[in-house]
PDB file of N, CA and C in Angstrom:
ATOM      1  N   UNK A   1       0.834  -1.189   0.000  1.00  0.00           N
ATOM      2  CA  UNK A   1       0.000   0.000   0.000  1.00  0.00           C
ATOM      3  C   UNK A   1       0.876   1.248   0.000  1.00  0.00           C
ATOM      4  N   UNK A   2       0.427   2.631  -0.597  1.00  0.00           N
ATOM      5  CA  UNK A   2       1.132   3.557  -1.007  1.00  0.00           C
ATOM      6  C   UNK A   2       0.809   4.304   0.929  1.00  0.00           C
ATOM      7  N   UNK A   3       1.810   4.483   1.271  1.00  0.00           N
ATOM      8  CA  UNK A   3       1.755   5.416   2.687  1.00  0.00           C
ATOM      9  C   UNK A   3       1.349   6.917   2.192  1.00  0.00           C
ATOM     10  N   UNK A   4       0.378   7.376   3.289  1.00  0.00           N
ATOM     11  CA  UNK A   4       0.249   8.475   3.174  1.00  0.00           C
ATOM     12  C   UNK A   4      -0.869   9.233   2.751  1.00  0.00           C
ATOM     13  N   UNK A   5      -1.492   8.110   1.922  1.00  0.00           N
ATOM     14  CA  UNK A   5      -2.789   7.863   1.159  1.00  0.00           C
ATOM     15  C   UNK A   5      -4.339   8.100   1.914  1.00  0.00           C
ATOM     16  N   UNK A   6      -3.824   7.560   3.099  1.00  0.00           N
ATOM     17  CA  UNK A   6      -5.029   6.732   3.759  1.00  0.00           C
ATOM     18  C   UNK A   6      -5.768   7.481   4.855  1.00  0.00           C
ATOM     19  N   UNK A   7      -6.505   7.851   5.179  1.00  0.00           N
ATOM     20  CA  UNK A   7      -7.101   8.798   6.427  1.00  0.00           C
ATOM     21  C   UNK A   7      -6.566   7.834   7.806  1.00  0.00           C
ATOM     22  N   UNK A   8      -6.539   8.524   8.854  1.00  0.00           N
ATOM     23  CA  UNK A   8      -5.750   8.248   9.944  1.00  0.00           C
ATOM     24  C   UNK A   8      -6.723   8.188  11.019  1.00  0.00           C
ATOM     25  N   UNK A   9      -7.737   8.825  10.600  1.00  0.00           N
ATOM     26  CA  UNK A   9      -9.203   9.085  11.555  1.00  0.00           C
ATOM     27  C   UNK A   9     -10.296   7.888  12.264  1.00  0.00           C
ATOM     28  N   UNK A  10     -10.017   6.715  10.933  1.00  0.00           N
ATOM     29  CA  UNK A  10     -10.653   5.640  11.534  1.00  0.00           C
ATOM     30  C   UNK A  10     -11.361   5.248  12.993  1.00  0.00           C
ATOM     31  N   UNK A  11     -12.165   4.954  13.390  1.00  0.00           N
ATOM     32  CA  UNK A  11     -13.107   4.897  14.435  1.00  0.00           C
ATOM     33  C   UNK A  11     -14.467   4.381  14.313  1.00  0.00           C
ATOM     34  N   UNK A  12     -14.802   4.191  15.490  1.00  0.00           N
ATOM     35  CA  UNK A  12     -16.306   3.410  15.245  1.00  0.00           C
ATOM     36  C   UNK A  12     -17.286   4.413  15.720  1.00  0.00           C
ATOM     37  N   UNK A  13     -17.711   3.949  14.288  1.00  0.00           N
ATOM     38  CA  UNK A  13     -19.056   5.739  14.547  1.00  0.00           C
ATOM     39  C   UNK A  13     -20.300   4.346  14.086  1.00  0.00           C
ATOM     40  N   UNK A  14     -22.041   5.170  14.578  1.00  0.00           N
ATOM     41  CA  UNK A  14     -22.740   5.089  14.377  1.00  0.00           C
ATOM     42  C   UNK A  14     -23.794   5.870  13.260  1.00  0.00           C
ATOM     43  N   UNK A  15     -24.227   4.510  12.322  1.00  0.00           N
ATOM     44  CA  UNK A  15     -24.978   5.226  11.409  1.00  0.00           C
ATOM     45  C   UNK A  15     -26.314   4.990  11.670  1.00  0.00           C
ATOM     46  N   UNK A  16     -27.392   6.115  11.391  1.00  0.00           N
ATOM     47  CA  UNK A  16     -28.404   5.929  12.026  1.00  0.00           C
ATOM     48  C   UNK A  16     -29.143   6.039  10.156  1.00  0.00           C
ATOM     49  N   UNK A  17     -30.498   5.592   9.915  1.00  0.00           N
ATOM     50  CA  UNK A  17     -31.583   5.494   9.148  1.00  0.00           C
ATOM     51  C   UNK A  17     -32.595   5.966   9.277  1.00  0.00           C
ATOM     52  N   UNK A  18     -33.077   7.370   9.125  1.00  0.00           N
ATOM     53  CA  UNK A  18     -33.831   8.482   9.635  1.00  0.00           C
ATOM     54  C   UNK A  18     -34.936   7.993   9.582  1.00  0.00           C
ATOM     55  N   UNK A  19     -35.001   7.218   8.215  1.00  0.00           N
ATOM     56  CA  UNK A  19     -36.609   7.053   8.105  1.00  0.00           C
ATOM     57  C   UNK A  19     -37.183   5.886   8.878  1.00  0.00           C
ATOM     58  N   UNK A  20     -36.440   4.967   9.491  1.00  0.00           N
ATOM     59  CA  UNK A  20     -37.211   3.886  10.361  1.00  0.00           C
ATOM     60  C   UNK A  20     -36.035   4.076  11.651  1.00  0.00           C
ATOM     61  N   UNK A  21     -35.508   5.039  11.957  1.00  0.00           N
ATOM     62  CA  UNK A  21     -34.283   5.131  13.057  1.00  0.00           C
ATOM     63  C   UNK A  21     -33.789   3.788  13.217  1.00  0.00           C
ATOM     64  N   UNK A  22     -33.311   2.725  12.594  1.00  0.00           N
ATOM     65  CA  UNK A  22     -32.581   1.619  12.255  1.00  0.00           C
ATOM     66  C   UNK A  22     -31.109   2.073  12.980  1.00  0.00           C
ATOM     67  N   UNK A  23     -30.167   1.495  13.763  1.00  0.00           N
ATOM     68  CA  UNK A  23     -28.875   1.931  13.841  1.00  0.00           C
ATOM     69  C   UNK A  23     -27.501   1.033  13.713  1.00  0.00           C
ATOM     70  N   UNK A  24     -26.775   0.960  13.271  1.00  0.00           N
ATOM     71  CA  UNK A  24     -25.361  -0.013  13.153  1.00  0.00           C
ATOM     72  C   UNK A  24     -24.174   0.678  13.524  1.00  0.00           C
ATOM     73  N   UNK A  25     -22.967   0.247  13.985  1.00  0.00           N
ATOM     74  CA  UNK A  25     -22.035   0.542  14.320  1.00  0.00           C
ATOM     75  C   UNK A  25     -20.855  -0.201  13.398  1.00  0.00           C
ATOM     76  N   UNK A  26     -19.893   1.104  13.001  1.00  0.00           N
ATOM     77  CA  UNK A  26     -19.112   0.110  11.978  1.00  0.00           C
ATOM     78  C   UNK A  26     -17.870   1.438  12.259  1.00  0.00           C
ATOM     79  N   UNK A  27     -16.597   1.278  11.643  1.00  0.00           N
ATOM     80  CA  UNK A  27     -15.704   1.992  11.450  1.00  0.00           C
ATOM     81  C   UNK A  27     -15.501   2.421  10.219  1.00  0.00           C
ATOM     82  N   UNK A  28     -15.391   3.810  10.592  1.00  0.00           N
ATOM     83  CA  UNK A  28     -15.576   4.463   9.292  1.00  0.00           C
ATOM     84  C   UNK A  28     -14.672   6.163   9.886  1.00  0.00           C
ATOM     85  N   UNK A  29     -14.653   6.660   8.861  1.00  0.00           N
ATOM     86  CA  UNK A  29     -13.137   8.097   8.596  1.00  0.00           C
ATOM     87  C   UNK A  29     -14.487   8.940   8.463  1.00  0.00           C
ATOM     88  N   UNK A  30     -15.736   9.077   8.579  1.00  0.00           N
ATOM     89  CA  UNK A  30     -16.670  10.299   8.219  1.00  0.00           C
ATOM     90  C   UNK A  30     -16.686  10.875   8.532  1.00  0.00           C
ATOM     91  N   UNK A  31     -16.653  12.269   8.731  1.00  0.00           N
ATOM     92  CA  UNK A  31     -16.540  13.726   9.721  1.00  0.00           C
ATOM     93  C   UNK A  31     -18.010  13.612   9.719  1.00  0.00           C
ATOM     94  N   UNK A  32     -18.345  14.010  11.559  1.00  0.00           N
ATOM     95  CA  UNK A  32     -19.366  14.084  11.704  1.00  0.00           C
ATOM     96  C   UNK A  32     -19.740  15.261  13.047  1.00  0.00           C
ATOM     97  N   UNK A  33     -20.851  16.005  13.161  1.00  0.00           N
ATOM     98  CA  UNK A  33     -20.770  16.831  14.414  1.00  0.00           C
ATOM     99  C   UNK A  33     -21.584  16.328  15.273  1.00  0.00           C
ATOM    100  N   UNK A  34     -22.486  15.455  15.219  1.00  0.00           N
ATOM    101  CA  UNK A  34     -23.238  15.054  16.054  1.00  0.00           C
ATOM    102  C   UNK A  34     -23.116  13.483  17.125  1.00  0.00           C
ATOM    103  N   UNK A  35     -23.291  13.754  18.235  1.00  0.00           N
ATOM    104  CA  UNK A  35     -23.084  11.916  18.801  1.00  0.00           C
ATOM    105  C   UNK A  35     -24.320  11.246  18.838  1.00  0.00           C
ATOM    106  N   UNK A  36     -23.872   9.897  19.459  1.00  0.00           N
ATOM    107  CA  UNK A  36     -25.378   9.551  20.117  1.00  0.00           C
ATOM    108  C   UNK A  36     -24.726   8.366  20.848  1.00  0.00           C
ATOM    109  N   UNK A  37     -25.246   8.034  22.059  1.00  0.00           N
ATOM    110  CA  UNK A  37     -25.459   7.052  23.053  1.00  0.00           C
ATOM    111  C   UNK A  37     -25.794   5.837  22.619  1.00  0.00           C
ATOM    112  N   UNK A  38     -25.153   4.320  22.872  1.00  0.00           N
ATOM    113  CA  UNK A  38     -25.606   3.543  22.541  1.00  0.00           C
ATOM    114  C   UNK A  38     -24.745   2.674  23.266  1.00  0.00           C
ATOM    115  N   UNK A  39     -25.556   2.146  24.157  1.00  0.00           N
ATOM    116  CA  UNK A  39     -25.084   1.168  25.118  1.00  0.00           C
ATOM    117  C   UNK A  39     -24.212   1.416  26.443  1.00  0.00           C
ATOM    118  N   UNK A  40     -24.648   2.724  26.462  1.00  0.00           N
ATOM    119  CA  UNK A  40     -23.847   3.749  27.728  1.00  0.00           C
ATOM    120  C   UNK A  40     -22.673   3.851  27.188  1.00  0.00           C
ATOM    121  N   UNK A  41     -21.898   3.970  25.524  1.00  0.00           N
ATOM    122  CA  UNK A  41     -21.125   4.402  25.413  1.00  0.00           C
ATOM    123  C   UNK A  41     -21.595   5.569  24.020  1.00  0.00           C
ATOM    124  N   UNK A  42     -20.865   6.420  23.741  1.00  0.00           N
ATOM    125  CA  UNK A  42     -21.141   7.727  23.568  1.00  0.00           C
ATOM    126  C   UNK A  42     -19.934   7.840  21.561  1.00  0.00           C
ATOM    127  N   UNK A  43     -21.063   7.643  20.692  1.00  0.00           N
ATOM    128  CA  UNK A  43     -19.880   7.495  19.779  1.00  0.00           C
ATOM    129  C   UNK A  43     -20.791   8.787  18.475  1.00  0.00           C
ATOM    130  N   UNK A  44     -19.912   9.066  17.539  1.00  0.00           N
ATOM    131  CA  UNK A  44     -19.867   9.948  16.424  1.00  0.00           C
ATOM    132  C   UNK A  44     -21.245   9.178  15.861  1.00  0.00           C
ATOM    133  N   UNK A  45     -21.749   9.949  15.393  1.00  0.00           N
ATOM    134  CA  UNK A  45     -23.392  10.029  14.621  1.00  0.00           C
ATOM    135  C   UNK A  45     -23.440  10.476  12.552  1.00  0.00           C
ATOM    136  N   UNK A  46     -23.387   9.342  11.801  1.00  0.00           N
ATOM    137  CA  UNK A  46     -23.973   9.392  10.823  1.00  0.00           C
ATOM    138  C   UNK A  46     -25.331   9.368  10.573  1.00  0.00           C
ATOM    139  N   UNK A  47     -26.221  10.366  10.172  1.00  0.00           N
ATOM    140  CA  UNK A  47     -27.536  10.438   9.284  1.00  0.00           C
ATOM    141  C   UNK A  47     -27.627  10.028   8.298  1.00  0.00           C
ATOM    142  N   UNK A  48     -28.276   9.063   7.907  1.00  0.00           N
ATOM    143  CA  UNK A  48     -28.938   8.914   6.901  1.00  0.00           C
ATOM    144  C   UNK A  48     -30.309   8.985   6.123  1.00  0.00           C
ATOM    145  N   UNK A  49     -30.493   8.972   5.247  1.00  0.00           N
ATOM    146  CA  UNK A  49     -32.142   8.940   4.577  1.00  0.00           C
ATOM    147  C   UNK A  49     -32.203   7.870   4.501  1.00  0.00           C
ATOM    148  N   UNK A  50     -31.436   6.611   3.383  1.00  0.00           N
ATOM    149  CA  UNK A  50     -32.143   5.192   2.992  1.00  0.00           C
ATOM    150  C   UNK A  50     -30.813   4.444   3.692  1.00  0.00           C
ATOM    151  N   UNK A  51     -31.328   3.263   4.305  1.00  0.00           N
ATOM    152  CA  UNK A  51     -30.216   2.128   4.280  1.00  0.00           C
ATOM    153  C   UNK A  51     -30.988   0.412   3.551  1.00  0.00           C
ATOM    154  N   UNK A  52     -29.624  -0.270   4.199  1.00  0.00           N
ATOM    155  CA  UNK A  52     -30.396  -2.095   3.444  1.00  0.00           C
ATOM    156  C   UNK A  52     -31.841  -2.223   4.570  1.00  0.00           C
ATOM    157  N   UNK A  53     -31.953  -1.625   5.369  1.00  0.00           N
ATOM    158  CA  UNK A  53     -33.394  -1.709   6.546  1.00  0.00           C
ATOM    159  C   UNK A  53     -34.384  -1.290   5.949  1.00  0.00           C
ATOM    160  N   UNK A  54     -34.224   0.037   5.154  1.00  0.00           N
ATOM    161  CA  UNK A  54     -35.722   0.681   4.319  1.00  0.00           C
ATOM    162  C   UNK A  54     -35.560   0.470   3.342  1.00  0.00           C
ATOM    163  N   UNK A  55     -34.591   0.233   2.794  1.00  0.00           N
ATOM    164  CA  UNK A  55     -34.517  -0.328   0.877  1.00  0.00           C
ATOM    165  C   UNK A  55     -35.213  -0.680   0.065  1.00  0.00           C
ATOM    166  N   UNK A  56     -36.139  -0.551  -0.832  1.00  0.00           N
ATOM    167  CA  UNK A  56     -37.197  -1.582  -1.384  1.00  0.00           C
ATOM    168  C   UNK A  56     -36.447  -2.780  -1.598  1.00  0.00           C
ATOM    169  N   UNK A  57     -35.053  -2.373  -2.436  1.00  0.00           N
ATOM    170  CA  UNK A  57     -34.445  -3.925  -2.796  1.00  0.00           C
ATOM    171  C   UNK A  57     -34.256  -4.712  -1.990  1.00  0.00           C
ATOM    172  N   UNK A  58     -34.157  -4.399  -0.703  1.00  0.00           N
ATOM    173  CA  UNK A  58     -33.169  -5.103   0.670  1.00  0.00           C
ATOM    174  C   UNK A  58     -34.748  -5.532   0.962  1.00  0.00           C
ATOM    175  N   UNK A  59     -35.934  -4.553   1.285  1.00  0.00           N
ATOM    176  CA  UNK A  59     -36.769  -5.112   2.067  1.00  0.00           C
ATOM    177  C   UNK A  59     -38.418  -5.732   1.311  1.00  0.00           C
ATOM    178  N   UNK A  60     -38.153  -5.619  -0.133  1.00  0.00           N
ATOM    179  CA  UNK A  60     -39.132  -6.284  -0.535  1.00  0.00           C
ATOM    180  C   UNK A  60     -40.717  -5.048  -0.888  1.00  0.00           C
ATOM    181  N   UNK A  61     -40.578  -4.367  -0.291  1.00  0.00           N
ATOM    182  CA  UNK A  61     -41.736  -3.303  -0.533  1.00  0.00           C
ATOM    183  C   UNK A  61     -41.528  -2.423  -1.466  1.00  0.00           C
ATOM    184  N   UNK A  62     -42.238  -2.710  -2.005  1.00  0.00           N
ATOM    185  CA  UNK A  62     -42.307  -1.000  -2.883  1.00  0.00           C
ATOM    186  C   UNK A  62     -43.055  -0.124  -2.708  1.00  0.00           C
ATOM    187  N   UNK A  63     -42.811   1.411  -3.157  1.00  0.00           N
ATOM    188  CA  UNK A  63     -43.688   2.447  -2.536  1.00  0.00           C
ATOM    189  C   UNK A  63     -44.433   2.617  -4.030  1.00  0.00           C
ATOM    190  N   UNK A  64     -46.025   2.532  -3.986  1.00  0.00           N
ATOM    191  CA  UNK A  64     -46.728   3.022  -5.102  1.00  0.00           C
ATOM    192  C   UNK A  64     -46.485   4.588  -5.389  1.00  0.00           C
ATOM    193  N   UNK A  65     -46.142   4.611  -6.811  1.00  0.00           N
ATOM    194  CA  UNK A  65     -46.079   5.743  -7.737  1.00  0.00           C
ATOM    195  C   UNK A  65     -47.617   6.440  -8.615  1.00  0.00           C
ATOM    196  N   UNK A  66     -47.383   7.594  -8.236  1.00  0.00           N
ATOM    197  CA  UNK A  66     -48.724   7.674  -8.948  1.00  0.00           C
ATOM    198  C   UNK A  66     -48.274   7.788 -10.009  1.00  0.00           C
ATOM    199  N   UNK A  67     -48.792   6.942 -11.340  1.00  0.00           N
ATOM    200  CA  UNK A  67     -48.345   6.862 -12.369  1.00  0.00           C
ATOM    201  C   UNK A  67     -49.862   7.448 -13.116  1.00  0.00           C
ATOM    202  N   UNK A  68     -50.420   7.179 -12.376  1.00  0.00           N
ATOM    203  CA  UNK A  68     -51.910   8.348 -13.623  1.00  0.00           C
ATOM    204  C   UNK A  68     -52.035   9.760 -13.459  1.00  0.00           C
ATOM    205  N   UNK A  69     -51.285  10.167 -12.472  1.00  0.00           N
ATOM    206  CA  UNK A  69     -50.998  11.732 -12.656  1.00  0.00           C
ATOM    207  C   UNK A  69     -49.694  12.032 -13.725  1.00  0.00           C
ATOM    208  N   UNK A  70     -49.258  11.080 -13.306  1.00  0.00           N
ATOM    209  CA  UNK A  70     -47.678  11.432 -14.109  1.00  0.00           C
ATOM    210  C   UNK A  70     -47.818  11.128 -15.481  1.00  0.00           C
ATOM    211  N   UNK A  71     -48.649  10.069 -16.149  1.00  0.00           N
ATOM    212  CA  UNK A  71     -49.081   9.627 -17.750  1.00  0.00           C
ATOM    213  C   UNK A  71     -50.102  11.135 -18.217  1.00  0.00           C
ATOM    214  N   UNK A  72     -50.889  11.717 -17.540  1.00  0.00           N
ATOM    215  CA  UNK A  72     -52.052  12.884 -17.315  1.00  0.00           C
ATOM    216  C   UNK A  72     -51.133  13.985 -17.989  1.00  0.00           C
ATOM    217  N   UNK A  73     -49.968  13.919 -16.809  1.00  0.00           N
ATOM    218  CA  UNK A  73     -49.206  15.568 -17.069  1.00  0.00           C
ATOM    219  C   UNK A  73     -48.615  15.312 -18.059  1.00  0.00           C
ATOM    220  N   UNK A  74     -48.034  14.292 -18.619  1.00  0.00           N
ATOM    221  CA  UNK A  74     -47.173  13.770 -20.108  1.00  0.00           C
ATOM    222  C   UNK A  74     -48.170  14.146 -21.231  1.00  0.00           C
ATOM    223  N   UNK A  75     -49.556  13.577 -21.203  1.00  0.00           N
ATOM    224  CA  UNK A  75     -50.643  13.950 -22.451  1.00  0.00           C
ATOM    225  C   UNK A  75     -51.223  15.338 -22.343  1.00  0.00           C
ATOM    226  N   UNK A  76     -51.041  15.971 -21.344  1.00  0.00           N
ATOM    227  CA  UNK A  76     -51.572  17.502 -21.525  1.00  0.00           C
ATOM    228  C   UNK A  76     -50.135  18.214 -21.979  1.00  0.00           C
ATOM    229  N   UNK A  77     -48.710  17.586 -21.281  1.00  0.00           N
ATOM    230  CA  UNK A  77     -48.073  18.295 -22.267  1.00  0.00           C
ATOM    231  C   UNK A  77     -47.771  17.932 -24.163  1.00  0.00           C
ATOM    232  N   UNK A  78     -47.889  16.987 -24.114  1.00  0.00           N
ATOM    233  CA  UNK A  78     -47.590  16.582 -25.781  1.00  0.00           C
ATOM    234  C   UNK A  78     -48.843  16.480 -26.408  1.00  0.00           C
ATOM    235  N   UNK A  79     -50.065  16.886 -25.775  1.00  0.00           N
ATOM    236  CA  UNK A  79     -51.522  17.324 -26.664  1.00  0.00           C
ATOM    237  C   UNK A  79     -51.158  18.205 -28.121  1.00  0.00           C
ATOM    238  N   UNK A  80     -50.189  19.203 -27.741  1.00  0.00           N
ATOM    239  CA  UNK A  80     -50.431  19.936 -28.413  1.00  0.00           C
ATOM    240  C   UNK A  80     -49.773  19.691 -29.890  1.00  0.00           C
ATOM    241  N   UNK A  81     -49.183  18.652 -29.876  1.00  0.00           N
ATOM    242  CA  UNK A  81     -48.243  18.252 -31.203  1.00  0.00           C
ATOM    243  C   UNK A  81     -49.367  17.021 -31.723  1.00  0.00           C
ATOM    244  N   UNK A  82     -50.426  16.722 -31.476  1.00  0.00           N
ATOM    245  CA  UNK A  82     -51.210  15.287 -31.907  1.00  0.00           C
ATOM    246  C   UNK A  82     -51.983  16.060 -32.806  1.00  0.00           C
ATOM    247  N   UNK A  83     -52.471  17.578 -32.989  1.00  0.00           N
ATOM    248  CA  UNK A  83     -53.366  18.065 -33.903  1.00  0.00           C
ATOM    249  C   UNK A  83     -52.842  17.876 -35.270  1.00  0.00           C
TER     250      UNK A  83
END
């Protein structure tokens, strides 16, 4: 490995999953300003929006799309080229 390269910061931070507050602990170099408590010990705080916990791919659900508003707004815009 090339020295010098590599962040030096390494540590075990917590990433959290906003949308179902899901949490894991892993080591990771992320600059972060916020902590959080977990297990009476006190470590660096990643936010997130999606992880493999809310995933559709990871968890099998999908969120319905309204697709008849969205086909609606497509034919009122290209109406005007069908005359």
């Amino acid at each position: 490995m090339k020295k010098g390269i590599h962040p030096e910061n390494y540590r075990l931070v917590v990433f959290k999953d906003m949308s179902n507050d899901e949490t894991f602990i892993t080591r990771s170099a992320a600059e972060t300003r916020d902590t959080i408590e977990v297990d009476g010990v006190e470590y660096p705080l990643v936010k997130m929006e999606i992880s493999s916990t809310s995933h559709p791919f990871y968890t099998g659900k999908v969120k319905l799309v309204d697709t008849a508003g969205r086909i609606d707004k497509f034919k009122n815009k290209y109406a005007k080229f069908n005359k």
